[in-house]
Protein backbone atom coordinates (compact mmCIF):
# COMPACT_ATOMS: atom_id res chain seq x y z
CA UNK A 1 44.07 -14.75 41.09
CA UNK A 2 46.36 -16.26 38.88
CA UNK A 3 50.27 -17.07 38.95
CA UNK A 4 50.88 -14.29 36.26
CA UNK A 5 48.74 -11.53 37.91
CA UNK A 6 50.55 -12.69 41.39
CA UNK A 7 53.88 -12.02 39.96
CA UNK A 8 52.83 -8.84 38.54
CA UNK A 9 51.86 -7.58 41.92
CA UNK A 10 54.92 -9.53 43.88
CA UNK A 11 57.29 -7.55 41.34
CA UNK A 12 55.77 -4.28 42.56
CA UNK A 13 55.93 -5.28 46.49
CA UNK A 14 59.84 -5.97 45.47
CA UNK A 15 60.07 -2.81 43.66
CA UNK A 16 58.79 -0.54 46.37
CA UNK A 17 60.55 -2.85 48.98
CA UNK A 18 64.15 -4.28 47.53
CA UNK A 19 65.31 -5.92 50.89
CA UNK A 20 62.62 -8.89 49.96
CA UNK A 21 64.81 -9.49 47.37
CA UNK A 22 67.47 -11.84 49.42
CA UNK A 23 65.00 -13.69 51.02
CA UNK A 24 62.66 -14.34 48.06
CA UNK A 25 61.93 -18.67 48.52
CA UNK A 26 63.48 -20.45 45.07
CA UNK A 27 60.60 -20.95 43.03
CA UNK A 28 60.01 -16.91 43.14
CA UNK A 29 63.44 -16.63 42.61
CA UNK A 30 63.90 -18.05 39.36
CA UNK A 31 61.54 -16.13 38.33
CA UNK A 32 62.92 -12.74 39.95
CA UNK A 33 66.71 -13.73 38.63
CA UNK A 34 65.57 -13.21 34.81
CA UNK A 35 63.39 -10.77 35.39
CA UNK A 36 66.42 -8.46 37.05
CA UNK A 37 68.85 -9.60 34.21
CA UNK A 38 66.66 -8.42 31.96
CA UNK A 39 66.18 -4.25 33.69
CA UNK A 40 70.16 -4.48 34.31
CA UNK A 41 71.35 -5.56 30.88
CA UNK A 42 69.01 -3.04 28.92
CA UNK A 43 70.66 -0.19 31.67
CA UNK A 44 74.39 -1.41 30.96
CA UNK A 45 73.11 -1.10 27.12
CA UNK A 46 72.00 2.02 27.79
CA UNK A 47 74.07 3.91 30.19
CA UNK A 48 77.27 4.37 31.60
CA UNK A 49 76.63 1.87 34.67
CA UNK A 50 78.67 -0.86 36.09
CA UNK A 51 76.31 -3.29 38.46
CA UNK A 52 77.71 -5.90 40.81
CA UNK A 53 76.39 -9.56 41.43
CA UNK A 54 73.10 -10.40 43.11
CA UNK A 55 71.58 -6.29 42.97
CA UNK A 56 68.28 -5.52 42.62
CA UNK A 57 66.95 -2.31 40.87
CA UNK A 58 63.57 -1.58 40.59
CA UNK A 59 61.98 -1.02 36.69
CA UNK A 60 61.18 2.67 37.38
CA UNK A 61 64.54 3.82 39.27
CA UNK A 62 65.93 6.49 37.16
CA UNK A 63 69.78 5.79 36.42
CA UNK A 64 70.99 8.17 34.03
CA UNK A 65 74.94 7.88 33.58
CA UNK A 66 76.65 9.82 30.55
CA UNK A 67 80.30 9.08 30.00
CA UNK A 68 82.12 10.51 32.26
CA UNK A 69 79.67 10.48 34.78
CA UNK A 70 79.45 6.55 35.53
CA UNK A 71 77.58 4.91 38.36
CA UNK A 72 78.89 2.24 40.19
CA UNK A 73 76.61 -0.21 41.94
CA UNK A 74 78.65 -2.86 44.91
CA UNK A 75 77.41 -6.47 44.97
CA UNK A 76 73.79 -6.59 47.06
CA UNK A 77 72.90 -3.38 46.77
CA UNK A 78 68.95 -2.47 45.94
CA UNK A 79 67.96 0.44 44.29
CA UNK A 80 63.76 0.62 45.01
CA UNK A 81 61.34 2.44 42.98
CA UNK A 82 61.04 6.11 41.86
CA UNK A 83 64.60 6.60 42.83
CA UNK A 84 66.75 9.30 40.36
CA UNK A 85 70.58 8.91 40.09
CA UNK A 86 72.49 11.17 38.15
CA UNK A 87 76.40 10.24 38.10
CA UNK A 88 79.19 10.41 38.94
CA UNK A 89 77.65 7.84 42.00
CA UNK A 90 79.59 5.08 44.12
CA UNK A 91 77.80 2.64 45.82
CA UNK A 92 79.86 0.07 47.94
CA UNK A 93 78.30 -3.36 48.58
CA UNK A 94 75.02 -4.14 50.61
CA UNK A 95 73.98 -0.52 50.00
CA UNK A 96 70.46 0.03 50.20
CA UNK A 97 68.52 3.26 48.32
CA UNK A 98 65.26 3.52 49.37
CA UNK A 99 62.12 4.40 47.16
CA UNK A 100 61.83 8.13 46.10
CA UNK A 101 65.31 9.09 46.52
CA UNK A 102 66.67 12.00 44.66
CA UNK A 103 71.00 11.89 44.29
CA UNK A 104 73.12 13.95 41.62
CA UNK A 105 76.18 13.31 41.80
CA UNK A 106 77.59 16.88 40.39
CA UNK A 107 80.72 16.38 38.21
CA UNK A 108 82.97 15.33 41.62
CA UNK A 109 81.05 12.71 42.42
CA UNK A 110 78.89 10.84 45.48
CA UNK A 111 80.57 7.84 46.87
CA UNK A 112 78.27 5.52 49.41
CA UNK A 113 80.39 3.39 51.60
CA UNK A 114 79.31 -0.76 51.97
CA UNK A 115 76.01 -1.85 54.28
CA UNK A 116 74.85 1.75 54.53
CA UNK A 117 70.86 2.40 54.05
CA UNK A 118 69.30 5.32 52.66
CA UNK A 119 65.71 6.01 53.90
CA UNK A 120 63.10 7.45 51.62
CA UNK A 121 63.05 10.64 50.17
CA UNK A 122 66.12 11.55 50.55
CA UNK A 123 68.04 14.44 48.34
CA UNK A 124 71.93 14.46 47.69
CA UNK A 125 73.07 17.39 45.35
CA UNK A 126 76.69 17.55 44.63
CA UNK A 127 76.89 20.18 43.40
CA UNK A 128 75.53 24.12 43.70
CA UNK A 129 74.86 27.74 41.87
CA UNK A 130 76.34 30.78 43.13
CA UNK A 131 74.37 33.45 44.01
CA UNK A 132 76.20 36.69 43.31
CA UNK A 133 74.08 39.44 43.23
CA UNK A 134 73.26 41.56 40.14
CA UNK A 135 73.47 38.27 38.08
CA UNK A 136 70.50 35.45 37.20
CA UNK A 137 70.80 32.50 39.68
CA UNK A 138 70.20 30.64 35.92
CA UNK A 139 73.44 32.00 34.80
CA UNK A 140 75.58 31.52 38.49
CA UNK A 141 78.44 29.54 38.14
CA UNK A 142 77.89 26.03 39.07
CA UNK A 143 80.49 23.83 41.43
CA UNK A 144 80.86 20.41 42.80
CA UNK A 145 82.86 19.30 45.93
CA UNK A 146 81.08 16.20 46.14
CA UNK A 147 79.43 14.20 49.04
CA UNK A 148 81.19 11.28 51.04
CA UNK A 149 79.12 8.28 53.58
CA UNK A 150 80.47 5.98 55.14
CA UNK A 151 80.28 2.72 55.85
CA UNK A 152 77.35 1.59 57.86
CA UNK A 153 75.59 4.63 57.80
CA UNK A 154 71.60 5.33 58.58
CA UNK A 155 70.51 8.51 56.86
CA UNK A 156 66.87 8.59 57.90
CA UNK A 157 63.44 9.07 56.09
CA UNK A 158 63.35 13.16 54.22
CA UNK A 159 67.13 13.89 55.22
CA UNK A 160 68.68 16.49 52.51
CA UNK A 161 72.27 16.50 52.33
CA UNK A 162 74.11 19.20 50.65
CA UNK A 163 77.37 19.59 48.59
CA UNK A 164 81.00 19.18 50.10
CA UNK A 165 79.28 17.14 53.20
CA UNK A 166 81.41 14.31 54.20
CA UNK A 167 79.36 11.77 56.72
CA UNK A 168 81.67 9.55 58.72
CA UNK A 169 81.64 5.62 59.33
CA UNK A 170 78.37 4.07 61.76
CA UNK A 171 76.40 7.82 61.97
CA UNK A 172 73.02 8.06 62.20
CA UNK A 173 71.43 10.94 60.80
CA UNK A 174 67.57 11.59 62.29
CA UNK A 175 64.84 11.72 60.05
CA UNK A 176 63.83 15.43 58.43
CA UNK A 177 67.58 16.50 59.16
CA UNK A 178 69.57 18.57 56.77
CA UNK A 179 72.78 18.44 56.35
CA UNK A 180 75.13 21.45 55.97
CA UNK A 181 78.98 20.17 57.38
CA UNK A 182 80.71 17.13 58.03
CA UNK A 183 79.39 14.57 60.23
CA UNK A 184 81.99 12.44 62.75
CA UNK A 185 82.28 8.91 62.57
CA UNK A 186 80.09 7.00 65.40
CA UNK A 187 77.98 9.81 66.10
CA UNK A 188 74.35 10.79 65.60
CA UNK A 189 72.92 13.64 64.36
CA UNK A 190 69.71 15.35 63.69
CA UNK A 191 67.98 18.73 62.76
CA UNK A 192 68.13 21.65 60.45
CA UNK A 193 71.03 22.57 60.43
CA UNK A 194 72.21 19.24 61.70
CA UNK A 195 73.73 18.63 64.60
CA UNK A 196 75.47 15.70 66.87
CA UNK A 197 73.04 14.61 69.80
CA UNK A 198 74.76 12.39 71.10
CA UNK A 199 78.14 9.21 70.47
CA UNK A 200 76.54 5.95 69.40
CA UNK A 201 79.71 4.00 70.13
């Protein structure tokens, strides 16, 4: 194997696994610095997105931010592969979106408070259709409360977390969970619909 075909498969094990970003040694990072420069400056070019210092966004994550709808990404934050976001998004700093995860941020918005993680698979819709009878769910009205987390937040592995859902500082939220109302501060929760188990403070 060679240096270039090492790199090429080192890029994909960071892609699929952002938090080896930080601790990449400095010979791979040189490397990994231009290589990132390069995916965020085309996206700036490209789309309404504002990136903090030291991030790390995978070549396949989906960012797609018209005006109005901007995404904001904190300093540290990593954005692995296959992930879709659809603005208006907030990320804070040290925020962590894990591969295959699906957020829309609606036209009010999903703001992501600092060092929270986002497992994979996760969906965030911020918005919703009515459903009126005697009327096409394709022609429903369509509203957006928007979706608040925390700061220091776990939302595990398959969680779905609907519109209006606010998810206090330090929760955890158990893996396969789905989200309907707001979640407390320093709690954790888990199940469909989900519910606190139990005070992690």
């Amino acid at each position: 194997m060679n240096d270039n075909d090492y790199r090429e498969q080192h890029k994909q094990r960071l892609a699929w696994m952002p938090w080896l970003y930080p601790t990449l040694k400095p010979a791979q990072r040189a490397w990994a610095e231009d290589w990132q420069r390069d995916i965020q400056q085309r996206l700036v070019a490209l789309e309404t997105v504002v990136i903090g210092k030291d991030c790390f966004i995978a070549p396949d994550a989906a960012l797609f931010a018209e005006p109005g709808r901007t995404i904001r990404i904190g300093d540290h934050s990593q954005v692995a592969a296959g992930a879709f976001l659809h603005g208006p998004i907030t990320l804070g700093n040290h925020v962590s979106i894990n591969h295959s995860v699906s957020m829309d941020g609606g036209s009010a918005g999903i703001t992501i408070g600092d060092n929270t993680r986002i497992a994979c698979h996760c969906t965030l819709f911020a918005f919703n259709h009515g459903i009126a009878a005697g009327k096409l769910v394709r022609e429903q009205p369509v509203t957006s409360k928007g979706i608040r987390i925390g700061s220091d937040v776990w939302i595990g592995a398959n969680v779905s977390i609907v519109d209006g859902v606010t998810i206090g500082d330090g929760c955890i939220i158990g893996m396969g969970s789905v989200v309907t109302h707001d979640i407390a501060a320093g709690t954790i929760a888990a199940g469909n619909p989900a519910r606190i188990i139990r005070d992690r403070r």
